[in-house]
PDB file of N, CA and C in Angstrom:
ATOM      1  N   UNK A   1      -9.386  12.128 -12.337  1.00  0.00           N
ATOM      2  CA  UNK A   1      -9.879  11.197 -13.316  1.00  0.00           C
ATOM      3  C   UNK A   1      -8.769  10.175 -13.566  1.00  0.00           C
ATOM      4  N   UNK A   2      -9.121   9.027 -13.367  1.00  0.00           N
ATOM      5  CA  UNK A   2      -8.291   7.944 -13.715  1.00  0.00           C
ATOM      6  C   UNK A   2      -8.659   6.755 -14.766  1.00  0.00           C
ATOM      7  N   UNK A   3      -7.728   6.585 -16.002  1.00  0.00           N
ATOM      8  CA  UNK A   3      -8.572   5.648 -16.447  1.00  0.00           C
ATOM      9  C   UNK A   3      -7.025   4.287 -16.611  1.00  0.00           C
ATOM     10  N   UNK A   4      -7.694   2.526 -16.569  1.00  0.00           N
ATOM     11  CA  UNK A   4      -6.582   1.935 -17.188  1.00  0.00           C
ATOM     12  C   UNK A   4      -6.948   1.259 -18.519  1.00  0.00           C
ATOM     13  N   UNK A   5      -5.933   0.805 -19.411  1.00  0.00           N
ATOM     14  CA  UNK A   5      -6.241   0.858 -20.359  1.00  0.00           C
ATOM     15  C   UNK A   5      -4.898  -0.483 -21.171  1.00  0.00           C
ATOM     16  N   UNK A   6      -4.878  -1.643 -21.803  1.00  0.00           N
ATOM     17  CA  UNK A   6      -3.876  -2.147 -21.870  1.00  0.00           C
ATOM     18  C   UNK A   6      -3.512  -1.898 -23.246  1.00  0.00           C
ATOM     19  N   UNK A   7      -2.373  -2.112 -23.410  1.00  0.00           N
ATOM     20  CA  UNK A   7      -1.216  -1.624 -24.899  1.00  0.00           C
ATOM     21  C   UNK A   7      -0.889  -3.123 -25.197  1.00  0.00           C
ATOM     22  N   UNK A   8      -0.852  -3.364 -25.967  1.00  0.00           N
ATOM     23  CA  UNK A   8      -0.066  -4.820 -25.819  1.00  0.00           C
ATOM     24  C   UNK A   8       0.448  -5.312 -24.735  1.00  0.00           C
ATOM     25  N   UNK A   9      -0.994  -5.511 -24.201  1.00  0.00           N
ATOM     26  CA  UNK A   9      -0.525  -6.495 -22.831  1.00  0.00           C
ATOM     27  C   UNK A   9       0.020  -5.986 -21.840  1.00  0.00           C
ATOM     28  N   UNK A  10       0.479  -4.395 -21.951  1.00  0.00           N
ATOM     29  CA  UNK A  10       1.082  -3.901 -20.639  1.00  0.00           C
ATOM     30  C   UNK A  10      -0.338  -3.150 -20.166  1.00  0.00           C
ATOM     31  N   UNK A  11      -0.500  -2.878 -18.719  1.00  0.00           N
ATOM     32  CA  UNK A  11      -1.102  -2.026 -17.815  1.00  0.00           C
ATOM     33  C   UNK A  11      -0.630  -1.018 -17.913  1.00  0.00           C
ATOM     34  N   UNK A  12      -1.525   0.143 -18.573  1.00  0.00           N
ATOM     35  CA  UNK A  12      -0.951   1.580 -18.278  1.00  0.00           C
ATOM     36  C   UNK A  12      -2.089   1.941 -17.911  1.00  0.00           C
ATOM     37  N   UNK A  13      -1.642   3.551 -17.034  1.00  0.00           N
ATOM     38  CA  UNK A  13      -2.626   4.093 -16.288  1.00  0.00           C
ATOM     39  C   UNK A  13      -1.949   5.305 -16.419  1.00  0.00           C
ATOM     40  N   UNK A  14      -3.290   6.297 -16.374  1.00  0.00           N
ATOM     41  CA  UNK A  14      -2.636   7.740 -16.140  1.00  0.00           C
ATOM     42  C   UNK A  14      -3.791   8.589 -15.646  1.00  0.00           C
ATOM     43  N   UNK A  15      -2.860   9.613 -15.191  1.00  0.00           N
ATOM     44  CA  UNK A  15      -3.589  10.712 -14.445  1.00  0.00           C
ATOM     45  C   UNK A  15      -4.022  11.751 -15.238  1.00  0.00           C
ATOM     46  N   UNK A  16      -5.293  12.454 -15.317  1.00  0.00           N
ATOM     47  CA  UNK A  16      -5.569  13.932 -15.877  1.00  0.00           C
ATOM     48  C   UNK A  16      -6.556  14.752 -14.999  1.00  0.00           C
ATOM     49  N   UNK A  17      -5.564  15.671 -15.257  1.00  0.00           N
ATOM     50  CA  UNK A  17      -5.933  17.277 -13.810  1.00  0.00           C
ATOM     51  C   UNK A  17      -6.133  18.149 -14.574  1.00  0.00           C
ATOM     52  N   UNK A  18      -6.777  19.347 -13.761  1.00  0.00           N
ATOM     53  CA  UNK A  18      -6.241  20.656 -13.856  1.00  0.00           C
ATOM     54  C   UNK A  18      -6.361  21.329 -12.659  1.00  0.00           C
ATOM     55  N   UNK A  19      -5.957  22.752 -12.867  1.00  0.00           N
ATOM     56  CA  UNK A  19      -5.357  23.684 -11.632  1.00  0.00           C
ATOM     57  C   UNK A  19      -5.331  25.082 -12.589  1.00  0.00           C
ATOM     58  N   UNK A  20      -5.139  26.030 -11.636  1.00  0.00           N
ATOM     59  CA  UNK A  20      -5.697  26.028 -10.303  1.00  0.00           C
ATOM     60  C   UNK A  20      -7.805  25.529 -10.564  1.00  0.00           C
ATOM     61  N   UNK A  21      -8.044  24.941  -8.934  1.00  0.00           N
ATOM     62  CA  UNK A  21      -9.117  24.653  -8.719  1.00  0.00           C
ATOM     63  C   UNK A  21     -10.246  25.867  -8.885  1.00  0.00           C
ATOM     64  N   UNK A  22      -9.492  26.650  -8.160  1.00  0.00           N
ATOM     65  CA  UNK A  22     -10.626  28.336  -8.315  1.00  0.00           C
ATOM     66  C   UNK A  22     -10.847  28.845  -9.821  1.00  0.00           C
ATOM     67  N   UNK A  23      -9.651  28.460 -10.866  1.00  0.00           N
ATOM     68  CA  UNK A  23     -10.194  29.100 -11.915  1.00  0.00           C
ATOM     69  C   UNK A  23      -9.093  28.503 -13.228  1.00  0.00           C
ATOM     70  N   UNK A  24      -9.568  27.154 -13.337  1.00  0.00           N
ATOM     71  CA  UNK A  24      -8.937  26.187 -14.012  1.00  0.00           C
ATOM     72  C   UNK A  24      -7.943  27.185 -15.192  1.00  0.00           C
ATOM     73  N   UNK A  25      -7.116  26.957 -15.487  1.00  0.00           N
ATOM     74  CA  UNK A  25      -5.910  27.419 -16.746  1.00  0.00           C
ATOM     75  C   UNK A  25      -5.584  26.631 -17.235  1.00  0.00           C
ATOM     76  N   UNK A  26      -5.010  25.389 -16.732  1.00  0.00           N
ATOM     77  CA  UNK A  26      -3.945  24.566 -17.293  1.00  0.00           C
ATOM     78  C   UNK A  26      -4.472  22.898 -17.074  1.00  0.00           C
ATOM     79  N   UNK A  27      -3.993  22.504 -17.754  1.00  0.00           N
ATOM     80  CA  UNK A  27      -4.414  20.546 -17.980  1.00  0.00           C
ATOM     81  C   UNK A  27      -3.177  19.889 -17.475  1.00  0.00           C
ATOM     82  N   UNK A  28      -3.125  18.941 -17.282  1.00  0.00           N
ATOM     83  CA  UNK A  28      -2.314  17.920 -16.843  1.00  0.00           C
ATOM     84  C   UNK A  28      -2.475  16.309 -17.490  1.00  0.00           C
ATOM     85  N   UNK A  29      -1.633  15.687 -17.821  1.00  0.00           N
ATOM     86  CA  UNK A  29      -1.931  14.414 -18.181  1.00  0.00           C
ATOM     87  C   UNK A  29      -0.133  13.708 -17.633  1.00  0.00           C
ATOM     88  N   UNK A  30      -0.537  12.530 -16.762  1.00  0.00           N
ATOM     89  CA  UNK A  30       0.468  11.903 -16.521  1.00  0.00           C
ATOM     90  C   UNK A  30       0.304  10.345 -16.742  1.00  0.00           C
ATOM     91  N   UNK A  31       0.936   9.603 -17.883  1.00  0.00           N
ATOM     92  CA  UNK A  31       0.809   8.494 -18.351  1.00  0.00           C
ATOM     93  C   UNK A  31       2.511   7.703 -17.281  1.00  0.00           C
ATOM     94  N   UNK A  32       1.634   6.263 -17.495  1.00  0.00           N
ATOM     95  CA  UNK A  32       2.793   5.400 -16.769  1.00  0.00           C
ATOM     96  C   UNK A  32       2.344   3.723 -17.304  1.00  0.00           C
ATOM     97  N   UNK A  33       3.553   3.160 -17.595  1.00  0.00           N
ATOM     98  CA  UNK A  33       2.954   1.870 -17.466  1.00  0.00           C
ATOM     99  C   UNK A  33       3.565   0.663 -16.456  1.00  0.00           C
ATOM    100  N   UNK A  34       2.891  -0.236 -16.572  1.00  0.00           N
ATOM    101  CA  UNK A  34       3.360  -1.340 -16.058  1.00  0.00           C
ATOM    102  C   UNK A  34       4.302  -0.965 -14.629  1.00  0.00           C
ATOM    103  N   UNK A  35       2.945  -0.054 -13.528  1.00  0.00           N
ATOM    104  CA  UNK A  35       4.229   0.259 -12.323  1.00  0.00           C
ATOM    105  C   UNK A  35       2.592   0.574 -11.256  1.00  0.00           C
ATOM    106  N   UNK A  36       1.324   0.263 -11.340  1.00  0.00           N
ATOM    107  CA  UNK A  36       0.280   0.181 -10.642  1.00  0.00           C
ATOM    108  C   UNK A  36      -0.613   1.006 -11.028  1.00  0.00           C
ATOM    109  N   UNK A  37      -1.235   1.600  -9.721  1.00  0.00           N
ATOM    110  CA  UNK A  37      -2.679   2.362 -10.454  1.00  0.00           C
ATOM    111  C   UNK A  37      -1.905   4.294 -10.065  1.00  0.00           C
ATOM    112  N   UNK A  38      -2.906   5.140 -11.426  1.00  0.00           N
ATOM    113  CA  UNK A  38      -2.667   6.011 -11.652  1.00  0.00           C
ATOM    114  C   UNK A  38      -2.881   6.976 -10.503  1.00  0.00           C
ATOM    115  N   UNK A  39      -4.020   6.529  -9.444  1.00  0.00           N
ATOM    116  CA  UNK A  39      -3.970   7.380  -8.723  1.00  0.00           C
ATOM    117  C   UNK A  39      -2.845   7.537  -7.662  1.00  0.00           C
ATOM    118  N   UNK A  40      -2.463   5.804  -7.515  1.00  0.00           N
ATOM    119  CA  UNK A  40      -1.568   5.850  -6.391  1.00  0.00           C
ATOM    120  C   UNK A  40       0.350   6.566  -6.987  1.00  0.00           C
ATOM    121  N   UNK A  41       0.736   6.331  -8.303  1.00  0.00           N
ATOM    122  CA  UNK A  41       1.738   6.499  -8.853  1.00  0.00           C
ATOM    123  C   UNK A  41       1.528   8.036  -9.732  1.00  0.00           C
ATOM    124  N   UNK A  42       0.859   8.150 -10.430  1.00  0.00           N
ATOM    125  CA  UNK A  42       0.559   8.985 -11.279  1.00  0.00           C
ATOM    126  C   UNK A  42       0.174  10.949 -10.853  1.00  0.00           C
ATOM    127  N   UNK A  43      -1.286  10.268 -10.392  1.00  0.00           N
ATOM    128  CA  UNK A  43      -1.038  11.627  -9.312  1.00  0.00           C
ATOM    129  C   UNK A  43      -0.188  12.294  -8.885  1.00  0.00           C
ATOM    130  N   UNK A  44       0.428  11.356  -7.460  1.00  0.00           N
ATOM    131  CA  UNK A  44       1.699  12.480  -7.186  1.00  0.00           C
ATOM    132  C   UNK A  44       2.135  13.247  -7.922  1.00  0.00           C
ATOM    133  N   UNK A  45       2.959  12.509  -9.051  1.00  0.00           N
ATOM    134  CA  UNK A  45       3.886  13.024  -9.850  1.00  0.00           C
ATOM    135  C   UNK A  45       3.489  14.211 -10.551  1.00  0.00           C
ATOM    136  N   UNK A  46       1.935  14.123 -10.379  1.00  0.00           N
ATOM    137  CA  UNK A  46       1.138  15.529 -11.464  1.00  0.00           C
ATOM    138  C   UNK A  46       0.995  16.324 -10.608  1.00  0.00           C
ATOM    139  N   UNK A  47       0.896  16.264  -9.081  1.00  0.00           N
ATOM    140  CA  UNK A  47       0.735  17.353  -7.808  1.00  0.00           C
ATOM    141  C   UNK A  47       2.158  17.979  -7.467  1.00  0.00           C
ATOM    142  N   UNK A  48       3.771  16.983  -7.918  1.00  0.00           N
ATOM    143  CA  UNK A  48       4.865  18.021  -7.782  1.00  0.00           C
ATOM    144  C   UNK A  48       5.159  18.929  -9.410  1.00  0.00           C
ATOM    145  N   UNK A  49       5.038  18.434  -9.934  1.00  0.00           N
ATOM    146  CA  UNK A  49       4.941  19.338 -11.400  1.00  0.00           C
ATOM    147  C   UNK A  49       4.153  20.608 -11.311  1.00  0.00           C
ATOM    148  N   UNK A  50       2.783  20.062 -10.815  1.00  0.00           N
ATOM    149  CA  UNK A  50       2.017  21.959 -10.429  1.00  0.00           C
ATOM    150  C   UNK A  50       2.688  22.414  -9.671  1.00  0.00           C
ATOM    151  N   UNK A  51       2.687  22.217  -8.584  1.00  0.00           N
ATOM    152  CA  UNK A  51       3.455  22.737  -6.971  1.00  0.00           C
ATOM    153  C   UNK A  51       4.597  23.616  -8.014  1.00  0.00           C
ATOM    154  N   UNK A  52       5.596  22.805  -8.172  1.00  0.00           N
ATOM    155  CA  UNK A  52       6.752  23.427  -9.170  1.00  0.00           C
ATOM    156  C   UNK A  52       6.109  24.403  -9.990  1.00  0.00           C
ATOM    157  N   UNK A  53       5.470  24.310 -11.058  1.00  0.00           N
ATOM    158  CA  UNK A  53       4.699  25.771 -12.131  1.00  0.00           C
ATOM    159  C   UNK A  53       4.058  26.339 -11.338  1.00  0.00           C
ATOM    160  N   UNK A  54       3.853  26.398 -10.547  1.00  0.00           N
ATOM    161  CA  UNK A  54       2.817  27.452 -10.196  1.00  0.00           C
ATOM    162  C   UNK A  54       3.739  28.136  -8.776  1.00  0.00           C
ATOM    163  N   UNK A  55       4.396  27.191  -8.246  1.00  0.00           N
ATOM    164  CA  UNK A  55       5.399  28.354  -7.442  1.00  0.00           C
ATOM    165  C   UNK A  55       6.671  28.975  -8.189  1.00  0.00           C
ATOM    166  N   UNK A  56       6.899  28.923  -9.560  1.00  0.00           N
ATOM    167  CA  UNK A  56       6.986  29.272 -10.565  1.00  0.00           C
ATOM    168  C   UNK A  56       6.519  30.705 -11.347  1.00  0.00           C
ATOM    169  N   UNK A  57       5.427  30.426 -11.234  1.00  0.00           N
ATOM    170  CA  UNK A  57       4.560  31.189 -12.055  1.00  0.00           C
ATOM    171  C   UNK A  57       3.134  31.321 -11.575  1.00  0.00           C
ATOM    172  N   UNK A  58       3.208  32.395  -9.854  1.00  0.00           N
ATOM    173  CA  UNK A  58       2.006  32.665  -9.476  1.00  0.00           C
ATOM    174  C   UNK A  58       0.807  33.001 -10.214  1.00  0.00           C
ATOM    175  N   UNK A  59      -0.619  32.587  -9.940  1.00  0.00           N
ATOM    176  CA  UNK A  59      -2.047  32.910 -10.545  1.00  0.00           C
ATOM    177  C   UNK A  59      -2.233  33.661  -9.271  1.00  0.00           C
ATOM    178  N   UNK A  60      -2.910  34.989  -9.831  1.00  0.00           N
ATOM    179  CA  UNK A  60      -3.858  35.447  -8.751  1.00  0.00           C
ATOM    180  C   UNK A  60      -5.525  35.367  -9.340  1.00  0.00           C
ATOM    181  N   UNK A  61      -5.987  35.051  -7.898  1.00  0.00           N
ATOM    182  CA  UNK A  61      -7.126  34.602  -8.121  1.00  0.00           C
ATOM    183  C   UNK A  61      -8.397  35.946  -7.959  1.00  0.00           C
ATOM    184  N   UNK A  62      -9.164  36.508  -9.022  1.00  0.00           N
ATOM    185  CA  UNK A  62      -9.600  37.983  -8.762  1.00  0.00           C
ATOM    186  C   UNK A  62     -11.284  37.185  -8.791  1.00  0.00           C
ATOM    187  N   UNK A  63     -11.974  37.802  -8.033  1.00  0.00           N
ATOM    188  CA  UNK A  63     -13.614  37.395  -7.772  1.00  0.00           C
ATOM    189  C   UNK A  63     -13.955  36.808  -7.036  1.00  0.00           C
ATOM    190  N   UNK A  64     -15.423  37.058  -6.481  1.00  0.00           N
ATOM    191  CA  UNK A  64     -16.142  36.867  -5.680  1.00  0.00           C
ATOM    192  C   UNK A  64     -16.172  35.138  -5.030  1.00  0.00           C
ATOM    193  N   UNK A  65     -16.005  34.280  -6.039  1.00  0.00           N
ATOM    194  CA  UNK A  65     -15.989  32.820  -6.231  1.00  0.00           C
ATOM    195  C   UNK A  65     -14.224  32.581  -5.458  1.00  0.00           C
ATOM    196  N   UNK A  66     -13.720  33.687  -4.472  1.00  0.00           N
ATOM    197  CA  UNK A  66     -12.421  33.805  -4.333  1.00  0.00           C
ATOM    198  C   UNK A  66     -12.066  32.930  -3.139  1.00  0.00           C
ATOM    199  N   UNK A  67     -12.452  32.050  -2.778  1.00  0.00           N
ATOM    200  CA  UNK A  67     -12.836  30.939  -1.793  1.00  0.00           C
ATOM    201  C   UNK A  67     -11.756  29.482  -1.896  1.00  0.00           C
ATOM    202  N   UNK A  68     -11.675  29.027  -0.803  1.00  0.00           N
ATOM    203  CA  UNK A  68     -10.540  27.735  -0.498  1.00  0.00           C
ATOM    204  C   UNK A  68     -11.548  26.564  -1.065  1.00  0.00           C
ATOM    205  N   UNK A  69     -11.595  25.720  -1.987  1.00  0.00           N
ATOM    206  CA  UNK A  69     -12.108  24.656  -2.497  1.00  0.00           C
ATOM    207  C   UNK A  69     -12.569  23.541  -1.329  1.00  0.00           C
ATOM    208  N   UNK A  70     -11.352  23.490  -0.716  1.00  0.00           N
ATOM    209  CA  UNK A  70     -11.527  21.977  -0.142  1.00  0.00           C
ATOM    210  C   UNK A  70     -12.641  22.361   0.861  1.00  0.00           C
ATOM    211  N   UNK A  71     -12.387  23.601   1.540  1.00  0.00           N
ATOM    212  CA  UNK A  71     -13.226  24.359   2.592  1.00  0.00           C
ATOM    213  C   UNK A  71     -14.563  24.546   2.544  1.00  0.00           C
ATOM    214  N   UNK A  72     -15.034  24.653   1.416  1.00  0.00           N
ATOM    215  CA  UNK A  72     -16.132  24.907   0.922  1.00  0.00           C
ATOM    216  C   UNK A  72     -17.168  23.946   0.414  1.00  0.00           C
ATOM    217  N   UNK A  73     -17.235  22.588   1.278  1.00  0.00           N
ATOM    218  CA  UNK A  73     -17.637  21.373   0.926  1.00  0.00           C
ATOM    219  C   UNK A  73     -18.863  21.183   1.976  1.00  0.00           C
TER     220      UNK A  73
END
């Protein structure tokens, strides 16, 4: 989800996630301004922050719904 939005005249944009995909826990919000669009800047920055918590602080994933997301399209 990306939205932009101006502040006094600056361009800000930000990113909001969550993870894991199989069995959502946690939110994400990554704000930025005046540096482009959220998906291209913003994102990333919210995909090494999980990567980091969560190789951190493994989820195991228990149930039937126990399936690869992207795979399953």
């Amino acid at each position: 989800m990306e939205f932009i939005y101006l502040i006094l005249g600056i361009a800000s944009h930000f990113f909001i996630g969550f993870a894991p995909v199989e069995s959502p826990q946690d939110t994400i919000c990554v704000f930025i301004e005046n540096i482009g669009g959220g998906g291209t800047f913003a994102a990333p920055i919210a995909g090494q922050i999980l990567r980091k918590y969560f190789a951190d602080n493994p989820v195991e994933i228990v149930g039937p719904e126990n399936t690869n997301a992207a795979g399953s399209l």
